[in-house]
N, C-alpha and C. Protein backbone atom coordinates (compact mmCIF):
# COMPACT_ATOMS: atom_id res chain seq x y z
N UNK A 1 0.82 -1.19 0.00
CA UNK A 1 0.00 0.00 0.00
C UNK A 1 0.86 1.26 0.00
N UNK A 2 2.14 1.38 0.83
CA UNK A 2 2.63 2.24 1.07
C UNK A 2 3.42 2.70 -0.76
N UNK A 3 3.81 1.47 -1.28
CA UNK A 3 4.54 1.54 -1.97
C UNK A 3 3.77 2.44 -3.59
N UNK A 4 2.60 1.80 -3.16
CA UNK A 4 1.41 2.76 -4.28
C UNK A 4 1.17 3.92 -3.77
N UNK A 5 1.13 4.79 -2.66
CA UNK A 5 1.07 5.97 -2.11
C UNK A 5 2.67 6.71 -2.87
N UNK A 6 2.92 6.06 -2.79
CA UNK A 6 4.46 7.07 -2.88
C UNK A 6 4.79 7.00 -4.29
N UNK A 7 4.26 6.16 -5.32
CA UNK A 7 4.27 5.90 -6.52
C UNK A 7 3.26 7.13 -7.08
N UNK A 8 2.25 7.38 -6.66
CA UNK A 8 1.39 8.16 -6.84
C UNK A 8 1.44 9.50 -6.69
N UNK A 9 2.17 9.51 -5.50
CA UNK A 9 2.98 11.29 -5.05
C UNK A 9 4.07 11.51 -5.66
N UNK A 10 4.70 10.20 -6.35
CA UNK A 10 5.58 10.73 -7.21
C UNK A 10 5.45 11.04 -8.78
N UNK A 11 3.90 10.62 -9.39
CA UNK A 11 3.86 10.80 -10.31
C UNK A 11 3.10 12.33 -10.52
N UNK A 12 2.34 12.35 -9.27
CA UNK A 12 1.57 13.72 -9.13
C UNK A 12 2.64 14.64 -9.52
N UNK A 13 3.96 14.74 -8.07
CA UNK A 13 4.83 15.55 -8.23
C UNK A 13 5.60 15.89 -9.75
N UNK A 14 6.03 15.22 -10.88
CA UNK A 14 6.28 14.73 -11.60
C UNK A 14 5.04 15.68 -13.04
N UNK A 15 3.99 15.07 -12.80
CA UNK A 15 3.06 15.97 -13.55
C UNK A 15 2.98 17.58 -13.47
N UNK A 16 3.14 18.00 -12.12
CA UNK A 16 2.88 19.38 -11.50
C UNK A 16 4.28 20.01 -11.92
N UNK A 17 5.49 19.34 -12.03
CA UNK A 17 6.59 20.27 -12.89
C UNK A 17 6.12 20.25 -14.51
N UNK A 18 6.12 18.88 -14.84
CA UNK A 18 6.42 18.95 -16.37
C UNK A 18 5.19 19.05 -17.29
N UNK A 19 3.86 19.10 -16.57
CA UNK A 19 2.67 19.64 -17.09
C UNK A 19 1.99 21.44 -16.65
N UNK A 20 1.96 20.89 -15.86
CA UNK A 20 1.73 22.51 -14.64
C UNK A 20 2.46 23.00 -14.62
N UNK A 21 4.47 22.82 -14.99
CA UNK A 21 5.20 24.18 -14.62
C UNK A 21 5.39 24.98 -13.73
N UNK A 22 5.00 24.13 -12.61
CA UNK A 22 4.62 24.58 -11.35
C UNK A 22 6.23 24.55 -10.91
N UNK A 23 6.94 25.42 -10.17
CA UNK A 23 8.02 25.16 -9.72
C UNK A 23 8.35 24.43 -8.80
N UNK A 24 9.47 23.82 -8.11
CA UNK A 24 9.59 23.00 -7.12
C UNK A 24 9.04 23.71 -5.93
N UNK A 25 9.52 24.66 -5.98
CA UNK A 25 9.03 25.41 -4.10
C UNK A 25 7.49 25.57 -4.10
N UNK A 26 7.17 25.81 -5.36
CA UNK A 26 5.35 25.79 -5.40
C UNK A 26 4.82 24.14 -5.00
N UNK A 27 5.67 23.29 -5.63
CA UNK A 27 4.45 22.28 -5.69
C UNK A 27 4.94 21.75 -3.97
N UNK A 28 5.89 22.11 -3.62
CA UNK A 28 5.81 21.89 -1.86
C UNK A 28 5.29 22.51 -1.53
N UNK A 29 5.17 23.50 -1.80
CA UNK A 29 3.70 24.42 -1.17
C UNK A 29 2.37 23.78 -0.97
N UNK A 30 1.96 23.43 -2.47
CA UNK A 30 0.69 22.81 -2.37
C UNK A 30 0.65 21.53 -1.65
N UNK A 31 1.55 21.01 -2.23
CA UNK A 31 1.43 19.59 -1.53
C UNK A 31 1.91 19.40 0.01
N UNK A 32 2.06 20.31 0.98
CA UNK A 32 2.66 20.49 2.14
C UNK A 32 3.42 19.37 2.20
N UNK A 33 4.90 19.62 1.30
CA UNK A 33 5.60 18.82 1.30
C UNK A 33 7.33 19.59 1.55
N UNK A 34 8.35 18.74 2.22
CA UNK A 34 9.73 19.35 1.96
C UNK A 34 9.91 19.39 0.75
N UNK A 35 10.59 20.52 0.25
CA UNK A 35 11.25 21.61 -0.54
C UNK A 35 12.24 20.10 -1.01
N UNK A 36 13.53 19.77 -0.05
CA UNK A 36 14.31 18.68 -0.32
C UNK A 36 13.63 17.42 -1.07
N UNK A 37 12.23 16.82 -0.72
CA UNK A 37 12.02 16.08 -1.04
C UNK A 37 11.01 15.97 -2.48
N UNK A 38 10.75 16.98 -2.87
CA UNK A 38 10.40 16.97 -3.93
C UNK A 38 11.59 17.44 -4.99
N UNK A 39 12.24 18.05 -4.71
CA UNK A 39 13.64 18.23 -5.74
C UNK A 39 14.06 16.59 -5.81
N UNK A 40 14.26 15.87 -5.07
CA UNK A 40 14.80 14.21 -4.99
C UNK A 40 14.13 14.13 -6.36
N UNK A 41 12.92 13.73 -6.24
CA UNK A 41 11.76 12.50 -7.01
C UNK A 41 12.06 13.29 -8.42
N UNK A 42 12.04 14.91 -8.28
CA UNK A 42 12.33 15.25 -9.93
C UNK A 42 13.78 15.12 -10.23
N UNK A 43 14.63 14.95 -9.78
CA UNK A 43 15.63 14.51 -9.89
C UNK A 43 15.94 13.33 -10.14
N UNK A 44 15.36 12.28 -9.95
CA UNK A 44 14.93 10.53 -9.79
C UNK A 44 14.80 10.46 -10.86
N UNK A 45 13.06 11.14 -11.56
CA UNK A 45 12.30 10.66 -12.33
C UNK A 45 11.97 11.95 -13.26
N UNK A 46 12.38 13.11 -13.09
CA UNK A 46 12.10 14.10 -14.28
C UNK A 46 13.31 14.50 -15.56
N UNK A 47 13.18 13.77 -16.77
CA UNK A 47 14.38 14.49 -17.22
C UNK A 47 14.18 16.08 -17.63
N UNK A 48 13.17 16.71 -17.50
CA UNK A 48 13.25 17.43 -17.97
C UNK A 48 13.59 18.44 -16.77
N UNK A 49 13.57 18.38 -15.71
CA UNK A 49 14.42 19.04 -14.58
C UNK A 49 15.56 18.65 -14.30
N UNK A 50 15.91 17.40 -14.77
CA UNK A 50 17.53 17.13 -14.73
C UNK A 50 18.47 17.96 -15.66
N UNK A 51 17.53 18.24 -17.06
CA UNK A 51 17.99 19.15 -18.33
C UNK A 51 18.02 20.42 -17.22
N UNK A 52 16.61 20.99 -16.63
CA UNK A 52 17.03 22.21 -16.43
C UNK A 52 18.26 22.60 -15.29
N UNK A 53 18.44 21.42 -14.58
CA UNK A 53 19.89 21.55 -13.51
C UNK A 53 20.67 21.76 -14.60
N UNK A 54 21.32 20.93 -15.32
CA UNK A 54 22.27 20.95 -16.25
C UNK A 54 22.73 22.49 -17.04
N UNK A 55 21.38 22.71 -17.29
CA UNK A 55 21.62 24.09 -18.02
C UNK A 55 22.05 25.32 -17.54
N UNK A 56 21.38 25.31 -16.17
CA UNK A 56 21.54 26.05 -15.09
C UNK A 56 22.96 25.89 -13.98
N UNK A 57 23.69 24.98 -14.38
CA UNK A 57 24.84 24.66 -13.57
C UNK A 57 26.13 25.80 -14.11
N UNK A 58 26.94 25.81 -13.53
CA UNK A 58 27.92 27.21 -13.26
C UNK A 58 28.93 25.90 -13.98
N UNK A 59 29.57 26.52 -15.03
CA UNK A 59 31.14 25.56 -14.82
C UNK A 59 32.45 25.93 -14.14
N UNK A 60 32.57 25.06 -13.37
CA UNK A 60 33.79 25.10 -12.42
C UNK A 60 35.18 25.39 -13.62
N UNK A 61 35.00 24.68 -14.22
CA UNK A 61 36.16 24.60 -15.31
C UNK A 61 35.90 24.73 -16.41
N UNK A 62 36.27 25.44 -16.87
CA UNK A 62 36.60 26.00 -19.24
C UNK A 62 36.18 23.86 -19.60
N UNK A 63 35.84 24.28 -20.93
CA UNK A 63 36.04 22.95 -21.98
C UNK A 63 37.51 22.79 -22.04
N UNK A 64 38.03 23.75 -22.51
CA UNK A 64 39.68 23.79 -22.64
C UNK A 64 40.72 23.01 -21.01
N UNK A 65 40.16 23.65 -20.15
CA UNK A 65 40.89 23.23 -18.70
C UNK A 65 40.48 21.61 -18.43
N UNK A 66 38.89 21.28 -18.70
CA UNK A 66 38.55 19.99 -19.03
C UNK A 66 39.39 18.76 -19.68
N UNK A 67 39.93 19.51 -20.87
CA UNK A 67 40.20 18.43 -21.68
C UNK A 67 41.71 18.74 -21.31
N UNK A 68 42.26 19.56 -20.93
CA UNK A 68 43.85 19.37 -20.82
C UNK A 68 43.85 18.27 -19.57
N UNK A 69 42.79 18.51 -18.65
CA UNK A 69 42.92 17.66 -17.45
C UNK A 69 42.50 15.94 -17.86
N UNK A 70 42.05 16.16 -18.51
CA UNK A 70 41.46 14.67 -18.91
C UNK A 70 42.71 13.86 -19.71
N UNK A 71 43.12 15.27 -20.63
CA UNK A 71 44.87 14.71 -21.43
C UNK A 71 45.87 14.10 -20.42
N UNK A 72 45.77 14.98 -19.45
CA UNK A 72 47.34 14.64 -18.15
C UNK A 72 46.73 13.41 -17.43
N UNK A 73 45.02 12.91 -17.37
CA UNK A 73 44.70 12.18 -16.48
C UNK A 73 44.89 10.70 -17.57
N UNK A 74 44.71 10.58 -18.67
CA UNK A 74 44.89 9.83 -19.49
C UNK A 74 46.51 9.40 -19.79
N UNK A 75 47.62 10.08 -19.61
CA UNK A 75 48.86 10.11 -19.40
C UNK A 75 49.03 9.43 -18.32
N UNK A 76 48.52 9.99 -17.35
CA UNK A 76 48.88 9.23 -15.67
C UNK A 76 48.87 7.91 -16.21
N UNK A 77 47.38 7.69 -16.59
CA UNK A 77 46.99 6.07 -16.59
C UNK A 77 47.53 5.29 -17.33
N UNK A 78 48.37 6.07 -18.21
CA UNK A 78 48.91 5.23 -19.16
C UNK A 78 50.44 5.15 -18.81
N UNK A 79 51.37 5.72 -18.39
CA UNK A 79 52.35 6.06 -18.27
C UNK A 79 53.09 5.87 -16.74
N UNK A 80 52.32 6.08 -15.64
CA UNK A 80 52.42 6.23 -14.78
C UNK A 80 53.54 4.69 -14.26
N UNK A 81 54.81 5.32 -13.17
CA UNK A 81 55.43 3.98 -13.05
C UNK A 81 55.15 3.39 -11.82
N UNK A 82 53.65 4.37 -10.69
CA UNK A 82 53.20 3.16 -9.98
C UNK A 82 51.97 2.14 -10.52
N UNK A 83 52.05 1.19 -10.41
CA UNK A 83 51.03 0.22 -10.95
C UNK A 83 49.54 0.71 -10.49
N UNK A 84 49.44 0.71 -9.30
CA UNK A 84 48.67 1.14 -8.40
C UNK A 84 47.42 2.41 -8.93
N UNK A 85 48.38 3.55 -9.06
CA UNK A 85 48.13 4.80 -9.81
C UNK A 85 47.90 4.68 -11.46
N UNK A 86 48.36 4.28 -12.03
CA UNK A 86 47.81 3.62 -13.13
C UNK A 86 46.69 2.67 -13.42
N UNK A 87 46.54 1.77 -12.68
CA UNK A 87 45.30 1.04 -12.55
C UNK A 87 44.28 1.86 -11.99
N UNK A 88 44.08 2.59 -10.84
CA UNK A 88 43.26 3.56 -10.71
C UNK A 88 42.69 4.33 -11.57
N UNK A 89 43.69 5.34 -12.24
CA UNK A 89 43.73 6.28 -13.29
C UNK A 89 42.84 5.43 -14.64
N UNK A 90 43.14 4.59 -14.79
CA UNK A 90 42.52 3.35 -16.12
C UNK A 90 41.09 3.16 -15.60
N UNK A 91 41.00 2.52 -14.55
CA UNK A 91 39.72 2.45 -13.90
C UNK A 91 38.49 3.49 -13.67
N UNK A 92 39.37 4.56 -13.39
CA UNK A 92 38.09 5.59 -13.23
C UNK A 92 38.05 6.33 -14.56
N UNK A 93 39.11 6.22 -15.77
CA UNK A 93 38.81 6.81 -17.02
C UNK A 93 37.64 5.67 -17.71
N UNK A 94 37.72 4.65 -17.45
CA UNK A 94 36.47 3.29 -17.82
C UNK A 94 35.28 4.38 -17.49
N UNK A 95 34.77 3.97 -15.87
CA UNK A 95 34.09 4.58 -15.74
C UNK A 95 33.32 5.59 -16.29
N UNK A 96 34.02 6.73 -16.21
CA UNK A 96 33.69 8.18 -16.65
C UNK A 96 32.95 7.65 -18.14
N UNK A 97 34.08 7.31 -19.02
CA UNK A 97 33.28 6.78 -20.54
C UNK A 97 31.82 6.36 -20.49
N UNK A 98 31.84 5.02 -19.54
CA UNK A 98 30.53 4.06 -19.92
C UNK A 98 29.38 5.15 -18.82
N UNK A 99 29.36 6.35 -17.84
CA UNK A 99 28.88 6.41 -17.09
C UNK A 99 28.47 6.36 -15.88
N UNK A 100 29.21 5.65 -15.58
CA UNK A 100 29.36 5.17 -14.36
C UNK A 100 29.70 6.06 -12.98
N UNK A 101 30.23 7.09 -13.54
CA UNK A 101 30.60 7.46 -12.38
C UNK A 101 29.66 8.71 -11.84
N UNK A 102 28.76 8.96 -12.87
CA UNK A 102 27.98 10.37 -12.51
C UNK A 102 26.16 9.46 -11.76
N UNK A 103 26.25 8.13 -12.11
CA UNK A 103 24.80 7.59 -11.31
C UNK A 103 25.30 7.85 -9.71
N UNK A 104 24.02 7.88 -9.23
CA UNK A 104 23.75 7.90 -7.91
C UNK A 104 23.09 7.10 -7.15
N UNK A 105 22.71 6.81 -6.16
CA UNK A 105 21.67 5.95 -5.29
C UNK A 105 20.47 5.79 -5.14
N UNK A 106 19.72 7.32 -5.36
CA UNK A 106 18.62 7.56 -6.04
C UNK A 106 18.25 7.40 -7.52
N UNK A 107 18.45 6.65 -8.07
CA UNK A 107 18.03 6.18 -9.71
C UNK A 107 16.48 5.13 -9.63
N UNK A 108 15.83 5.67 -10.63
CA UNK A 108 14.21 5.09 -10.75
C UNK A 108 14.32 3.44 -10.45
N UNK A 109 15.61 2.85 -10.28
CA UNK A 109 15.22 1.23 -10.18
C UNK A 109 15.39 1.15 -8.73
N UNK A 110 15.70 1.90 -8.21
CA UNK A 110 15.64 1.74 -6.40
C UNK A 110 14.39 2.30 -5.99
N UNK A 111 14.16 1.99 -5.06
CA UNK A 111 12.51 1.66 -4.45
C UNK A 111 12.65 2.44 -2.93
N UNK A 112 12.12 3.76 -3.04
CA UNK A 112 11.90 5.13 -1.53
C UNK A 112 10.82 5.33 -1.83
N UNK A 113 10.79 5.12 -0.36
CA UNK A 113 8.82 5.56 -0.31
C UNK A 113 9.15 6.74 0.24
N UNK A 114 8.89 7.67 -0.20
CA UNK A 114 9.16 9.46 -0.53
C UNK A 114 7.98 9.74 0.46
N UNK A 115 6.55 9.40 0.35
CA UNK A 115 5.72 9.62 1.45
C UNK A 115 6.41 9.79 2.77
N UNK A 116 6.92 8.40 2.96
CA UNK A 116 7.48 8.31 4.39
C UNK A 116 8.89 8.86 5.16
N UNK A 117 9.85 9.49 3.91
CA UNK A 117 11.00 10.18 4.18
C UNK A 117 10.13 11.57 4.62
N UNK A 118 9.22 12.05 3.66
CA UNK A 118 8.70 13.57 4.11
C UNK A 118 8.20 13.50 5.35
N UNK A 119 7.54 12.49 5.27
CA UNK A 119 6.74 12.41 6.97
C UNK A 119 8.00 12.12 8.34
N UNK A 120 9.01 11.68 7.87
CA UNK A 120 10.17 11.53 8.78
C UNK A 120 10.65 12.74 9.23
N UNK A 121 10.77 13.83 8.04
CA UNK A 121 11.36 14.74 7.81
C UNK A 121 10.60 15.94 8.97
N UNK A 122 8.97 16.45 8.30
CA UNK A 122 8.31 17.04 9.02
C UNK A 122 8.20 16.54 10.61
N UNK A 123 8.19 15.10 10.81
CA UNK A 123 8.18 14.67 12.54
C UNK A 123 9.53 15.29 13.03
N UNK A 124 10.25 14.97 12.30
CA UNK A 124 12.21 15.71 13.03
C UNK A 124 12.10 17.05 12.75
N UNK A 125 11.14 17.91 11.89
CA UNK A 125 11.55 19.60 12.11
C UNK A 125 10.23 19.55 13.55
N UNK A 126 9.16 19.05 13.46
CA UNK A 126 8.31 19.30 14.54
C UNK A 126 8.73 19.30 15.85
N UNK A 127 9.92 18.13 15.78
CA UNK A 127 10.63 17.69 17.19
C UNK A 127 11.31 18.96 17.88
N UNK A 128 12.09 19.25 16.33
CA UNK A 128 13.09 20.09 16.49
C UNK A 128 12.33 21.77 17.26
N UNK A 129 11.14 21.91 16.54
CA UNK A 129 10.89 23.07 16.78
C UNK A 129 10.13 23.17 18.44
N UNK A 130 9.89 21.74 18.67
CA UNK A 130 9.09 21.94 20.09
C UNK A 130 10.51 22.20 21.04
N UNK A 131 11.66 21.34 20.65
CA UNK A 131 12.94 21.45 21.56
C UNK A 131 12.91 22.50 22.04
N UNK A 132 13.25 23.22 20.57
CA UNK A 132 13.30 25.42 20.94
C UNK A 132 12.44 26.59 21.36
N UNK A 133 11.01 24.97 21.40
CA UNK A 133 10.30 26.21 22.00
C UNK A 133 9.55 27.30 21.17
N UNK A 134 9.21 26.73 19.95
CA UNK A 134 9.16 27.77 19.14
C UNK A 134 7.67 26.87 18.09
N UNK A 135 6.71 27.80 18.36
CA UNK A 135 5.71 27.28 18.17
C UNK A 135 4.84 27.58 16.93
N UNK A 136 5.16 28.54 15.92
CA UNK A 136 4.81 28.88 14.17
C UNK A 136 6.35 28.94 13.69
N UNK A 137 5.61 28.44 12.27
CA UNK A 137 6.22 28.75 11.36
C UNK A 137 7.13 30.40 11.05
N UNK A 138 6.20 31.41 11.31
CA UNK A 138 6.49 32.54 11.16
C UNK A 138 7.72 32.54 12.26
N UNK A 139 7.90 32.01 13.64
CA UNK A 139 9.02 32.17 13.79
C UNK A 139 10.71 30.97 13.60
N UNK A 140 10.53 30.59 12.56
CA UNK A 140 11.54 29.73 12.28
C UNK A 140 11.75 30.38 11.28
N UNK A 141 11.09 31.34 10.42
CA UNK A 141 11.57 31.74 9.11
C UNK A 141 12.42 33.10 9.76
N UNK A 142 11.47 33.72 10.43
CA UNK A 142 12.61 34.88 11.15
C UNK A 142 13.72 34.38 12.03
N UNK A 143 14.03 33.25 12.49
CA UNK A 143 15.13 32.40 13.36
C UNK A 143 16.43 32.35 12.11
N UNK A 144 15.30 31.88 10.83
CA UNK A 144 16.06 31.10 9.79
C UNK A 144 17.08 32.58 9.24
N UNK A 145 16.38 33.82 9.31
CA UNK A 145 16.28 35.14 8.40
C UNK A 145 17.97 35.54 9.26
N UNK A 146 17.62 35.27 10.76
CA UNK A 146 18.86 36.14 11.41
C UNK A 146 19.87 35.38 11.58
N UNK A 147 19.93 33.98 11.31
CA UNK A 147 20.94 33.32 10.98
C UNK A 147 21.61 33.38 9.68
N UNK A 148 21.12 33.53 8.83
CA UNK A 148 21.62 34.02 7.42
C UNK A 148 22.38 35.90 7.27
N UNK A 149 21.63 36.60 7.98
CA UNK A 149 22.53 37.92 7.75
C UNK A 149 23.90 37.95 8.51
N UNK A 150 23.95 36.68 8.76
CA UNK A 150 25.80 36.71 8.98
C UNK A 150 26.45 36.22 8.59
């Protein structure tokens, strides 16, 4: 049962970006859901928010700085007179090629019931907020506000 609940909130979520256009912070809105946990599932299961990360990503490094580094890392592996460092270097240039090295843990063939991480999530900020004593929302965002202007 659980596993069809969360199949279902993930396809909702899923529809509400790539039909509705609804942004991530909106559709946690509606869906009184974490912000974190709906970025996951479109991340999981949306390519078309994986495109828009992509597009939207800063490059750390030039194409040019890329490929000189990939030249010297391809040298290592080939050249290199510890075995060790060379087999490494070989190994993770495999990788990189076939893919391997950019999957993650979250990929659509692993099985999270996303229902029950959010509900984990909201019980540990609820916990958190009774600890401090602090009883709306309105004041965790101003808690949140004066921790940030420093």
């Amino acid at each position: 049962m659980q596993g069809e609940e969360s199949s279902s909130a993930n396809s909702q979520i899923i529809r509400s970006y790539e039909e509705g256009n609804m942004s991530p912070e909106d559709i946690a809105a509606s869906l009184d859901w974490d912000l974190a946990v709906v970025k996951s599932v479109l991340t999981i299961y949306s390519q078309k928010y994986r495109a828009a990360l992509v597009a939207n990503q800063e490059e750390d490094i030039t194409k040019e700085e890329y490929k000189a580094i990939l030249t010297r890392y391809k040298q290592l592996a080939m050249y290199s007179e510890v075995d060790a460092v060379s087999e490494r270097a070989c190994k993770n240039l495999i990788d990189e090629y076939k893919g391997r090295r950019t999957k993650t843990f979250l990929e659509p063939g692993n099985r999270i019931n996303i229902v029950q991480i959010n509900n984990n999530i909201k019980a540990a900020k609820e916990e958190m907020n009774r600890i401090l004593g602090i009883d709306s929302p309105k004041e965790v965002l101003e808690i949140e506000a004066g921790l940030n202007e420093h």
